[in-house]
PDB file of N, CA and C in Angstrom:
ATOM      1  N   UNK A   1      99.304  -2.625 172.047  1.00  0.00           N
ATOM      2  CA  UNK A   1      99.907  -2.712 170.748  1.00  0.00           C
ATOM      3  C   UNK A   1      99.738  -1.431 169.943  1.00  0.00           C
ATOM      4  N   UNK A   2      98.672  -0.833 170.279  1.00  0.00           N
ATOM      5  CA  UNK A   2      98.336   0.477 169.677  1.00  0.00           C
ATOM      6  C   UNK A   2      98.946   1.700 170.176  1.00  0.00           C
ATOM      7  N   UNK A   3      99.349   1.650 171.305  1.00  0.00           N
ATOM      8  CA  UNK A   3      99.751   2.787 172.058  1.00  0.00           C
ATOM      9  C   UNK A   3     101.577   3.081 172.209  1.00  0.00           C
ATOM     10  N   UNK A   4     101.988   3.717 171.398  1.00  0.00           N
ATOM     11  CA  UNK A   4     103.337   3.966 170.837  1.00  0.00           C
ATOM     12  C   UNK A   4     104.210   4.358 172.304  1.00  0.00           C
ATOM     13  N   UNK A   5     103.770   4.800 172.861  1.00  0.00           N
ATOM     14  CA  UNK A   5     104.169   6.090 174.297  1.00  0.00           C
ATOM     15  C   UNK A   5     104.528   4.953 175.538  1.00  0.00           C
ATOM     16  N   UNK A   6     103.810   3.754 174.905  1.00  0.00           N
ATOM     17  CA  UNK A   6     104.190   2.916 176.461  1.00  0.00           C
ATOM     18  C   UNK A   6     105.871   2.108 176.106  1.00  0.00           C
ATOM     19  N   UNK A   7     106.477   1.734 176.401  1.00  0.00           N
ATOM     20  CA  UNK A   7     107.758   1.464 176.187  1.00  0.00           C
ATOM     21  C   UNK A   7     107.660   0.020 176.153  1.00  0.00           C
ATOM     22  N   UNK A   8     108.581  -0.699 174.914  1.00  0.00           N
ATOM     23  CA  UNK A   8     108.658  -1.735 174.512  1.00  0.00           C
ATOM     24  C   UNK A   8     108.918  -2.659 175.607  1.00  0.00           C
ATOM     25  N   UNK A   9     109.931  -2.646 176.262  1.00  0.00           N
ATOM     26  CA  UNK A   9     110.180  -3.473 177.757  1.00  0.00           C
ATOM     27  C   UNK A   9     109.642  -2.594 178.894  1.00  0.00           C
ATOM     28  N   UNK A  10     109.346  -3.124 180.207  1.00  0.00           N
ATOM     29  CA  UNK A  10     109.369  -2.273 181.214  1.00  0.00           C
ATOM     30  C   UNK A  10     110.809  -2.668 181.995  1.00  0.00           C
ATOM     31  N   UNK A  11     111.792  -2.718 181.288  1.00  0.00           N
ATOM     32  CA  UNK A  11     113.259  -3.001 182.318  1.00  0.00           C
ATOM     33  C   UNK A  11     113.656  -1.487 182.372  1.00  0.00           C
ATOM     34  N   UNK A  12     113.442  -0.883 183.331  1.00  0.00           N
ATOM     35  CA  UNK A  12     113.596   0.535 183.456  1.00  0.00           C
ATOM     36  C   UNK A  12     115.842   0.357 183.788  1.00  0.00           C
ATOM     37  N   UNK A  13     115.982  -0.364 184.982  1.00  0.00           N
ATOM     38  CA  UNK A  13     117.127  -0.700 185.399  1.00  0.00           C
ATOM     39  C   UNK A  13     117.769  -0.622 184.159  1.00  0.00           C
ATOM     40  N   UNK A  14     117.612  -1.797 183.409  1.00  0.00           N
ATOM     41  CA  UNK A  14     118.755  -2.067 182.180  1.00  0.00           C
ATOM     42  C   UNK A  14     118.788  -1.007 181.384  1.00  0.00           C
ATOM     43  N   UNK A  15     117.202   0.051 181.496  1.00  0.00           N
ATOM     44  CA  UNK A  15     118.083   0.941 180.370  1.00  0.00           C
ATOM     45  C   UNK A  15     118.905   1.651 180.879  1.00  0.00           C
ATOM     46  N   UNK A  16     118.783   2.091 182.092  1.00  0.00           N
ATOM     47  CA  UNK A  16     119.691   2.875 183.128  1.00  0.00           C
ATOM     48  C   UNK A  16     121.239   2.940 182.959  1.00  0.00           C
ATOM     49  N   UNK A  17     121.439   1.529 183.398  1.00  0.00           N
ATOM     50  CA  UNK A  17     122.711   0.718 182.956  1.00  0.00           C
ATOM     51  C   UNK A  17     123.347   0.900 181.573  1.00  0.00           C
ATOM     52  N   UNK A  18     122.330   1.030 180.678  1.00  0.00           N
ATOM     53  CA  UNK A  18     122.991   0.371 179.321  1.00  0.00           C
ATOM     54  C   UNK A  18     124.065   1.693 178.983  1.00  0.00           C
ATOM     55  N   UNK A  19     123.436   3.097 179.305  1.00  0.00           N
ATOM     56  CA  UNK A  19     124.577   4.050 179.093  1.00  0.00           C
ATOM     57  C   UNK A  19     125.952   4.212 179.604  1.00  0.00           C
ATOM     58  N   UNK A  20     126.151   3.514 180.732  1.00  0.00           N
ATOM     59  CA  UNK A  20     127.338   3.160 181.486  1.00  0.00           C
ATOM     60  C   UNK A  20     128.262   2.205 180.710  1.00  0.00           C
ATOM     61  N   UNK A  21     127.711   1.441 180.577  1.00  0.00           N
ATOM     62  CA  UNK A  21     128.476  -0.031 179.800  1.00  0.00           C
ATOM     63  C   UNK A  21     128.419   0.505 178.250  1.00  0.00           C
ATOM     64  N   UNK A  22     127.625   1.749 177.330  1.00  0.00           N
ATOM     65  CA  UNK A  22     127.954   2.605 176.540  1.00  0.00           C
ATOM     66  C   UNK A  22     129.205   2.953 176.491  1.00  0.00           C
ATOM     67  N   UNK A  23     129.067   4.052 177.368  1.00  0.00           N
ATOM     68  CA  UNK A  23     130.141   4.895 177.805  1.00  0.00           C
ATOM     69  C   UNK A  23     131.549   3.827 178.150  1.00  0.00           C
ATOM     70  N   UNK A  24     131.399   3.015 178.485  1.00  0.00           N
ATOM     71  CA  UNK A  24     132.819   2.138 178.484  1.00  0.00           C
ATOM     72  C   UNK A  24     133.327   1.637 177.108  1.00  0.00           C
ATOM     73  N   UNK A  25     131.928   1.311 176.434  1.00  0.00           N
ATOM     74  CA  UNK A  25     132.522   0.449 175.006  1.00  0.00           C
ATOM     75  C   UNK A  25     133.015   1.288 174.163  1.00  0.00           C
ATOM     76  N   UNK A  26     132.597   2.979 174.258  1.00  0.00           N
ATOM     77  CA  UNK A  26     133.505   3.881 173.540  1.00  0.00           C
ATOM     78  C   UNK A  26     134.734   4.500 173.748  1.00  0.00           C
ATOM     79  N   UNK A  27     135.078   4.672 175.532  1.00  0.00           N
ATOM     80  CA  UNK A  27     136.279   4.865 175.615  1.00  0.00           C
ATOM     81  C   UNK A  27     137.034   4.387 176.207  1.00  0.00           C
ATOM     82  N   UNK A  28     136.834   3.237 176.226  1.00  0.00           N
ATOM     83  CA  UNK A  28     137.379   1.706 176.850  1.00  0.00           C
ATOM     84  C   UNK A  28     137.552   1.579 177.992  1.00  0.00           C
ATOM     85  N   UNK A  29     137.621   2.734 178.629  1.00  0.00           N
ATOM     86  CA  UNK A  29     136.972   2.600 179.968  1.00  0.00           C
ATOM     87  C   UNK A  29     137.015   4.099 181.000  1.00  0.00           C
ATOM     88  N   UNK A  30     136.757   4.187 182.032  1.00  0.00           N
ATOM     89  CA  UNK A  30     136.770   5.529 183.138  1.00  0.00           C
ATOM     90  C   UNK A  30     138.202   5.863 183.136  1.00  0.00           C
ATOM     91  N   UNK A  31     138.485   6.935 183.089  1.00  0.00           N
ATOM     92  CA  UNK A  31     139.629   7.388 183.629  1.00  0.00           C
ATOM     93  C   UNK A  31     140.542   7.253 184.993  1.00  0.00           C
ATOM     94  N   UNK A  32     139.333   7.826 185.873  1.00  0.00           N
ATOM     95  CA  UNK A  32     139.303   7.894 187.644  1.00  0.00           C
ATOM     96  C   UNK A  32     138.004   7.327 187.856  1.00  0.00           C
ATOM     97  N   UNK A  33     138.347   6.849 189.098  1.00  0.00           N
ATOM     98  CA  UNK A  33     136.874   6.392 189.437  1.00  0.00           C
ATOM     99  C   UNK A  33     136.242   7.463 189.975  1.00  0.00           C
ATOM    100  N   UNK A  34     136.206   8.546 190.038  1.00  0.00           N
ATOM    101  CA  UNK A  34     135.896   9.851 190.316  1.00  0.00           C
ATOM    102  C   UNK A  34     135.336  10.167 189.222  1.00  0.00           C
ATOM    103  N   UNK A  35     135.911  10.018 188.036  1.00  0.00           N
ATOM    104  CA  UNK A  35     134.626  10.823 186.693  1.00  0.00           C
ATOM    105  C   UNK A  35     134.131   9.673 186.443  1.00  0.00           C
ATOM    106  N   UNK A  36     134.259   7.872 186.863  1.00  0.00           N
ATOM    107  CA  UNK A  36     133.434   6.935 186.990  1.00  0.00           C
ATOM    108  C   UNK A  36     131.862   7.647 187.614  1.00  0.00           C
ATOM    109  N   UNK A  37     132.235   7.962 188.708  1.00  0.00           N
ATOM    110  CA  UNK A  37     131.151   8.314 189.890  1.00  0.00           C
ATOM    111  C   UNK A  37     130.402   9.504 188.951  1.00  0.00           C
ATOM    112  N   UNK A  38     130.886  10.549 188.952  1.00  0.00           N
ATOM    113  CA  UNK A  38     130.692  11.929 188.246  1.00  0.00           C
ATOM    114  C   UNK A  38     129.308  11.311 187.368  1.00  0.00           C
ATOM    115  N   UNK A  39     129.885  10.816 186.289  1.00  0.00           N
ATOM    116  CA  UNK A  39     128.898  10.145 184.848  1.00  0.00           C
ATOM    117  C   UNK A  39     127.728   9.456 185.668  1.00  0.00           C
ATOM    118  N   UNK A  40     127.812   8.548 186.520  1.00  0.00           N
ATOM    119  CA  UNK A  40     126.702   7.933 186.894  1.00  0.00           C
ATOM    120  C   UNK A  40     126.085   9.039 188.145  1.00  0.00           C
ATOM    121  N   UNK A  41     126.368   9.866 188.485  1.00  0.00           N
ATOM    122  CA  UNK A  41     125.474  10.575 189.130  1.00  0.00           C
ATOM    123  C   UNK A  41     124.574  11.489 188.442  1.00  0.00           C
ATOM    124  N   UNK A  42     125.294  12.076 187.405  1.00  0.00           N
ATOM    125  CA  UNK A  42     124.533  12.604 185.811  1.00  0.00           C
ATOM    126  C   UNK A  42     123.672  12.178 185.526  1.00  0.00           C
ATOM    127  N   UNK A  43     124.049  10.796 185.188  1.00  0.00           N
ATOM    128  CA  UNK A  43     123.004  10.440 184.496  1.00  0.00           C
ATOM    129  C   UNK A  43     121.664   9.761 185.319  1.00  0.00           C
ATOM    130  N   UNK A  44     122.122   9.336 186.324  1.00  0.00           N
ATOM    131  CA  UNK A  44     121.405   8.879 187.754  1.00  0.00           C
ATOM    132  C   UNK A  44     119.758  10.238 187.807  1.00  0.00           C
ATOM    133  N   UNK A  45     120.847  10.996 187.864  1.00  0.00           N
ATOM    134  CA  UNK A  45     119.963  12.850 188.135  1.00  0.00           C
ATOM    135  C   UNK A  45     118.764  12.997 186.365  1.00  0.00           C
ATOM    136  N   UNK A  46     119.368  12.727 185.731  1.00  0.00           N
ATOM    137  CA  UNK A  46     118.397  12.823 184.415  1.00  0.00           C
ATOM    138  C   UNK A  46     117.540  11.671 184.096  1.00  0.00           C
ATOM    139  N   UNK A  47     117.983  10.594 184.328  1.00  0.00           N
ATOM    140  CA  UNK A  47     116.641   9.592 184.566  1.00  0.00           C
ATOM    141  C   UNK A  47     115.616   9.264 185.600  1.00  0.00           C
ATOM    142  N   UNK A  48     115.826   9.996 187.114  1.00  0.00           N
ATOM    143  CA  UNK A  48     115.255  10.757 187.681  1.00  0.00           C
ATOM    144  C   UNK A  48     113.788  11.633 186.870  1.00  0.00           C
ATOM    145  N   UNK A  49     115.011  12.961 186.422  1.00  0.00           N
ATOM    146  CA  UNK A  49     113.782  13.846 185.591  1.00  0.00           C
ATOM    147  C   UNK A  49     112.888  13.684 184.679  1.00  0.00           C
ATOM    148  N   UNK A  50     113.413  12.442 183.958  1.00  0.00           N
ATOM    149  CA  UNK A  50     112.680  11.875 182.709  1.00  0.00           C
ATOM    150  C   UNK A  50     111.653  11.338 183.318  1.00  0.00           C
ATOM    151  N   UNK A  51     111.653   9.898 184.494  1.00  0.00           N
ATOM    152  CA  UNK A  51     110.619   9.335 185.594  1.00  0.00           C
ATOM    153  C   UNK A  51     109.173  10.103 185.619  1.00  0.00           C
ATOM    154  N   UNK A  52     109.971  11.270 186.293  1.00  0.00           N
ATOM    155  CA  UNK A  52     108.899  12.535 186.457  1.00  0.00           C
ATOM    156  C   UNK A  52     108.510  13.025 186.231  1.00  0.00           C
ATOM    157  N   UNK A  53     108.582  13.168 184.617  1.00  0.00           N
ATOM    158  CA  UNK A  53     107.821  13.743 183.750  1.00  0.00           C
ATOM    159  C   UNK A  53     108.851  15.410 183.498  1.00  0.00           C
ATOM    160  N   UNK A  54     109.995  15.682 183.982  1.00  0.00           N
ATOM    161  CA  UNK A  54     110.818  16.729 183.880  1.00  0.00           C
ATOM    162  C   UNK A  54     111.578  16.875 182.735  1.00  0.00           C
ATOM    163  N   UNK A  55     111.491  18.206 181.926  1.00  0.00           N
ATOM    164  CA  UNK A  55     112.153  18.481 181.140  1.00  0.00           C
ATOM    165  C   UNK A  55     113.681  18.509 181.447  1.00  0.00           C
ATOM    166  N   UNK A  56     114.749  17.218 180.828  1.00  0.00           N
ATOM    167  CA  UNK A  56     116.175  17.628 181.446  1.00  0.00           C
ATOM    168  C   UNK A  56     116.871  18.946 180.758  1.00  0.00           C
ATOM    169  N   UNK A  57     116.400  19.572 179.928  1.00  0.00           N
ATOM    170  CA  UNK A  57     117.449  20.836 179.818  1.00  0.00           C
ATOM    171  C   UNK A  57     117.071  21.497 180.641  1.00  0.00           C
ATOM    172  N   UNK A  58     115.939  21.563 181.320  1.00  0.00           N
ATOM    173  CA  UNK A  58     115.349  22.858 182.071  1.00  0.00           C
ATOM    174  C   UNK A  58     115.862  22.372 183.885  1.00  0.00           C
ATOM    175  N   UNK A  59     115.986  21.443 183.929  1.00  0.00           N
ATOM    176  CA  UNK A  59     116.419  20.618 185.165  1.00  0.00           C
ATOM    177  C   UNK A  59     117.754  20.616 185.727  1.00  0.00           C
ATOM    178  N   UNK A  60     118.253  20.407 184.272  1.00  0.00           N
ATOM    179  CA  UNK A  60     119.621  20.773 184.480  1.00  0.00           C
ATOM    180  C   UNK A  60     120.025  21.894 185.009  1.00  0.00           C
ATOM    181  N   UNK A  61     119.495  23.019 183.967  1.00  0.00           N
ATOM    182  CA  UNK A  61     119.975  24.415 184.184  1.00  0.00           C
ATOM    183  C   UNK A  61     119.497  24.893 185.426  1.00  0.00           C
ATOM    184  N   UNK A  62     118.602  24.458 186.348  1.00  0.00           N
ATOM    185  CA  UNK A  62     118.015  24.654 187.783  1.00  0.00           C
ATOM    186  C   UNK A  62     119.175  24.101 188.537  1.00  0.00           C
ATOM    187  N   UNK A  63     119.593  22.884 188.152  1.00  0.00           N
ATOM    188  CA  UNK A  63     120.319  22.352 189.267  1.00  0.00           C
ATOM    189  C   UNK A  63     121.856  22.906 189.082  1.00  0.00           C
ATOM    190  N   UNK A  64     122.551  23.217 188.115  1.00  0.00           N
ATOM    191  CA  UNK A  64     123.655  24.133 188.017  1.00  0.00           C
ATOM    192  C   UNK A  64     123.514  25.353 188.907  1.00  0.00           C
ATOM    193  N   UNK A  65     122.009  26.258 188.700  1.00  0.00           N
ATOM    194  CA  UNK A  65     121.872  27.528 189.690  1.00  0.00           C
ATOM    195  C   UNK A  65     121.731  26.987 190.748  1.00  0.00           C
ATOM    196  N   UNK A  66     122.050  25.752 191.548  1.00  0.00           N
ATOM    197  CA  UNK A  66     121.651  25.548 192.944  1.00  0.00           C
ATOM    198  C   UNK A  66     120.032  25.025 193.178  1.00  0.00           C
ATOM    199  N   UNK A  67     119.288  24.644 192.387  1.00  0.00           N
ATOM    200  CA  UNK A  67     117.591  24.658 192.386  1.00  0.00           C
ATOM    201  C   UNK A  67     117.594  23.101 191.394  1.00  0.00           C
ATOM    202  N   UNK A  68     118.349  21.789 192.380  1.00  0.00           N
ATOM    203  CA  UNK A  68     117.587  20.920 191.550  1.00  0.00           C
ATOM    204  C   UNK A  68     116.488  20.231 191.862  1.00  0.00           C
ATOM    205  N   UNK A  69     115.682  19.934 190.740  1.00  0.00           N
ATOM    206  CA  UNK A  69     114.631  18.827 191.201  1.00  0.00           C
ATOM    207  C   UNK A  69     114.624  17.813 192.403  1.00  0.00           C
ATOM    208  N   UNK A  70     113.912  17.696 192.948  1.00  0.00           N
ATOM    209  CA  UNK A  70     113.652  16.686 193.802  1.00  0.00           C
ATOM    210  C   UNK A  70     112.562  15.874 193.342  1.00  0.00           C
ATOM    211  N   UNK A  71     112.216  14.792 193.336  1.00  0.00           N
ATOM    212  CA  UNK A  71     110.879  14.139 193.357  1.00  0.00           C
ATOM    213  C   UNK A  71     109.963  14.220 194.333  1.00  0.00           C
ATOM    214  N   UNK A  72     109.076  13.819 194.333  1.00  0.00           N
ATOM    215  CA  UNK A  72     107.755  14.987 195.109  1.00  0.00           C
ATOM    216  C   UNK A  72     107.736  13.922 196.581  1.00  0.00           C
ATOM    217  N   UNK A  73     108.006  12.547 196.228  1.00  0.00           N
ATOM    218  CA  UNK A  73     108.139  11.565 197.606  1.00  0.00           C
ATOM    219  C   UNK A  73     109.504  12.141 198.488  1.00  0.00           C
ATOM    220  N   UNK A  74     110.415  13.084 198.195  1.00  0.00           N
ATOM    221  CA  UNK A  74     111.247  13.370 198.992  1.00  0.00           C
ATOM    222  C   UNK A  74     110.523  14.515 200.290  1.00  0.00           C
ATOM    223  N   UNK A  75     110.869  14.818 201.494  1.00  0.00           N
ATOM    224  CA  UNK A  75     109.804  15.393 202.400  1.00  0.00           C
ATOM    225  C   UNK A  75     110.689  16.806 202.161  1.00  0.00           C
ATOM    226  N   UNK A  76     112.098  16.802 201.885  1.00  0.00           N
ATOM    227  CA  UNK A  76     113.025  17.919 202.111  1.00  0.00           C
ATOM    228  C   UNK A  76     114.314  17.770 200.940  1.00  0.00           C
ATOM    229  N   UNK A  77     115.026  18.588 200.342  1.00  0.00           N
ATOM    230  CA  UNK A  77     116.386  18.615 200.080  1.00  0.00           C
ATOM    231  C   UNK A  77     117.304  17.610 201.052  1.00  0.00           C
ATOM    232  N   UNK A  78     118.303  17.003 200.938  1.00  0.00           N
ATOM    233  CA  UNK A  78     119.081  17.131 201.874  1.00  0.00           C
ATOM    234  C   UNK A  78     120.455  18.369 201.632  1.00  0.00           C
ATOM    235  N   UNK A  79     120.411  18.215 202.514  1.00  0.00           N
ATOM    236  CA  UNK A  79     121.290  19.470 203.482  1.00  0.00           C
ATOM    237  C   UNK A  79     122.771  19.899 203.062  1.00  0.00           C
ATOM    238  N   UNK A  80     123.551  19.977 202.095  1.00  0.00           N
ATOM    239  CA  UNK A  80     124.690  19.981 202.021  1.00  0.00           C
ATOM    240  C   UNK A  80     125.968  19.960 202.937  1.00  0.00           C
ATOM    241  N   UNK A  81     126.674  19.213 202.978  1.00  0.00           N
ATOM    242  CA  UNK A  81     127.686  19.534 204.180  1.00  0.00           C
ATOM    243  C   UNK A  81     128.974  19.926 203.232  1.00  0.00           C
ATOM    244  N   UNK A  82     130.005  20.309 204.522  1.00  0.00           N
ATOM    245  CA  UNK A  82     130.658  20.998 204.471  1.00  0.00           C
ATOM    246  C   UNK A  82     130.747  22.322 204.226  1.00  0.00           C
TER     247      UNK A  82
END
């Protein structure tokens, strides 16, 4: 009760979610399901960094230069194709 930093629910999922179903109630809905996908991989990638204790502006700007975060349980990158 004293400790401000621990989070009111532990539904990590729903908050996940709640920006998606956001993002719909403001522009009534996805365009393509392609910038559907796009948005939830975004944001997928920044609640990730948050998890981990990662600063997302600084995360971001790594993963634009090619250098994104991984979480430390991953053994490797995967591999890009094509």
């Amino acid at each position: 009760m004293d400790d401000f930093w621990v989070p009111f629910d532990n539904d990590l999922a729903k908050r996940d979610l709640r920006m998606v179903k956001l993002e719909q109630k403001v522009s009534g809905c996805f365009c393509t399901e392609g910038g559907a996908e796009t948005f939830c991989r975004i944001r997928s990638y920044i609640s990730t960094c948050r998890k981990n204790g990662q600063r997302v502006f600084d995360a971001s700007v790594s993963a634009l230069l090619g250098d994104p975060f991984y979480p430390s349980f991953l053994q490797s990158p995967p591999v890009p194709s094509g």
